[in-house]
N, C-alpha and C. Protein backbone atom coordinates (compact mmCIF):
# COMPACT_ATOMS: atom_id res chain seq x y z
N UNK A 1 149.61 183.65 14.68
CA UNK A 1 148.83 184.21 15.78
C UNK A 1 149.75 184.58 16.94
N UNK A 2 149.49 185.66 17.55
CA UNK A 2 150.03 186.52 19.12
C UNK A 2 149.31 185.92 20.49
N UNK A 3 149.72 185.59 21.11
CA UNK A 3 149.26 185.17 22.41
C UNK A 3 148.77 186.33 23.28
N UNK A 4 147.54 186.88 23.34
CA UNK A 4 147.21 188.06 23.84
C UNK A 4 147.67 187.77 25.56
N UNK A 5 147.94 188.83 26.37
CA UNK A 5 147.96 188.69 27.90
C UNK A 5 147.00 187.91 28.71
N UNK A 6 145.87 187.78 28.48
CA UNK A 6 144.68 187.04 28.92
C UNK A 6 144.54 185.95 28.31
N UNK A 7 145.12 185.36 27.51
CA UNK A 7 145.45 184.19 26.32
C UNK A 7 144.97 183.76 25.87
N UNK A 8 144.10 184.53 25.12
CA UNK A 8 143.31 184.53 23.78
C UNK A 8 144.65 184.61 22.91
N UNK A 9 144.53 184.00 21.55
CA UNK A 9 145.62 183.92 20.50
C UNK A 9 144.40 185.13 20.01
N UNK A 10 145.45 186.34 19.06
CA UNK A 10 144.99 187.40 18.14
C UNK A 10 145.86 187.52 17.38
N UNK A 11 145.44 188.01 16.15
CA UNK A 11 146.47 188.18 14.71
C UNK A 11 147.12 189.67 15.39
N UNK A 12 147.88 190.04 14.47
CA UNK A 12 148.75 191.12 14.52
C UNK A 12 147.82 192.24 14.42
N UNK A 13 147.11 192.05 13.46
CA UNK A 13 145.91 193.29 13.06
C UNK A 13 145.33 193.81 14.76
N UNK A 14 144.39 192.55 15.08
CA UNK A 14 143.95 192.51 16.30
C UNK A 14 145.00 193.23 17.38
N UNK A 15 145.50 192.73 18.03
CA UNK A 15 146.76 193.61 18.79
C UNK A 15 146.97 195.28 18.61
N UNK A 16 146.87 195.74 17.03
CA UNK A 16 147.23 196.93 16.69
C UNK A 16 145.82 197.67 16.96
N UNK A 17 144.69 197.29 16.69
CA UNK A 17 143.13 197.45 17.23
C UNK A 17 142.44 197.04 17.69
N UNK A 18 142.33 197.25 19.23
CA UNK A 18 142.18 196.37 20.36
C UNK A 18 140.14 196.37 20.21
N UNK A 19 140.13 197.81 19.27
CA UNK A 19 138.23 197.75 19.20
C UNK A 19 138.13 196.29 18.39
N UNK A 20 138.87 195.79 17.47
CA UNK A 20 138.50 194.49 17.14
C UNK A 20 138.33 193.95 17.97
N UNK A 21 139.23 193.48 18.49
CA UNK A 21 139.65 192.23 19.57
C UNK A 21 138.26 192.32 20.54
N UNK A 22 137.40 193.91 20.46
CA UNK A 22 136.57 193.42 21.88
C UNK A 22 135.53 193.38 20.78
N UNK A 23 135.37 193.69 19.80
CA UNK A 23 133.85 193.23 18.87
C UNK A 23 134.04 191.70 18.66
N UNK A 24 135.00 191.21 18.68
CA UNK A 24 134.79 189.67 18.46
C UNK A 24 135.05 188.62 19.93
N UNK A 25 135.42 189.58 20.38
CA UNK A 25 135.41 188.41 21.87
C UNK A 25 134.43 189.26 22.92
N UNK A 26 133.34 188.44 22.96
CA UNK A 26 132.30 189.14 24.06
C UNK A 26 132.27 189.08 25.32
N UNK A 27 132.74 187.96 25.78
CA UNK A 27 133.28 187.86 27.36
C UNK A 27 134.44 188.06 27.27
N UNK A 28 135.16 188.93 26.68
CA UNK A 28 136.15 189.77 27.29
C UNK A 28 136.21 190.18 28.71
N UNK A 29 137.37 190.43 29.62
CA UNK A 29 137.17 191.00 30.85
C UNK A 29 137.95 192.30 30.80
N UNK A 30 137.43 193.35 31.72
CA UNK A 30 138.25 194.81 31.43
C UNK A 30 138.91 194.50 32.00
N UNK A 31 139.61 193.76 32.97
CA UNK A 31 140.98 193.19 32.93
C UNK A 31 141.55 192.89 32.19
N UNK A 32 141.38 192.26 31.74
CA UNK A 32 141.96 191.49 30.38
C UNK A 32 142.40 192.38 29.44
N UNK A 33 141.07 193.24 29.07
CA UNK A 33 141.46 194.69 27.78
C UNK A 33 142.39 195.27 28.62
N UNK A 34 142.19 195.83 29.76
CA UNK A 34 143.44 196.58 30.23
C UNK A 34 144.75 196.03 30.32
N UNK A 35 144.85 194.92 30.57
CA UNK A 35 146.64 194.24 30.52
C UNK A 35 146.56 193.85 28.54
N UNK A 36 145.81 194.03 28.02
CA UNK A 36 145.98 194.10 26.40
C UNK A 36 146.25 195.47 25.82
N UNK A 37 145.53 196.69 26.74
CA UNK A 37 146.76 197.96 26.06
C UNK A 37 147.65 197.76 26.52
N UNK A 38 147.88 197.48 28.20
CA UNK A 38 149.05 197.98 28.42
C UNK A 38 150.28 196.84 27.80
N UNK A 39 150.06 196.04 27.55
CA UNK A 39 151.15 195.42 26.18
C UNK A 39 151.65 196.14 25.26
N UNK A 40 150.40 196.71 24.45
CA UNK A 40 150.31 197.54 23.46
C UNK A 40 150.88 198.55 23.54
N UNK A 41 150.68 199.28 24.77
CA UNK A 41 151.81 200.74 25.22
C UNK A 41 153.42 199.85 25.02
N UNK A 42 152.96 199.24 25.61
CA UNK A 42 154.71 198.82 26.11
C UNK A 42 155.39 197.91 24.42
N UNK A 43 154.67 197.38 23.89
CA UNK A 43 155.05 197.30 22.48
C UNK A 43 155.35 198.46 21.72
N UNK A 44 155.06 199.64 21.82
CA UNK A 44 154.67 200.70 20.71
C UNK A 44 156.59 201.67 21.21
């Protein structure tokens, strides 16, 4: 498991498709999704 920015642990899959990550976590915050692309930018 990846330690997402908001620190939720997510698999690799998750990380690469962040639409997972928000179908399974419902109190997600758009904070949160937003510092989780911008990882994702900055990973890629």
């Amino acid at each position: 498991m990846v330690r997402a920015p908001d620190g939720r642990s997510v698999s690799p899959d998750e990380r690469r498709r962040p639409h997972v990550t928000r179908l399974t976590d419902g109190d997600s915050s758009t904070e949160g999704e937003i510092a989780l692309l911008g990882a994702l930018l900055r990973a890629c």
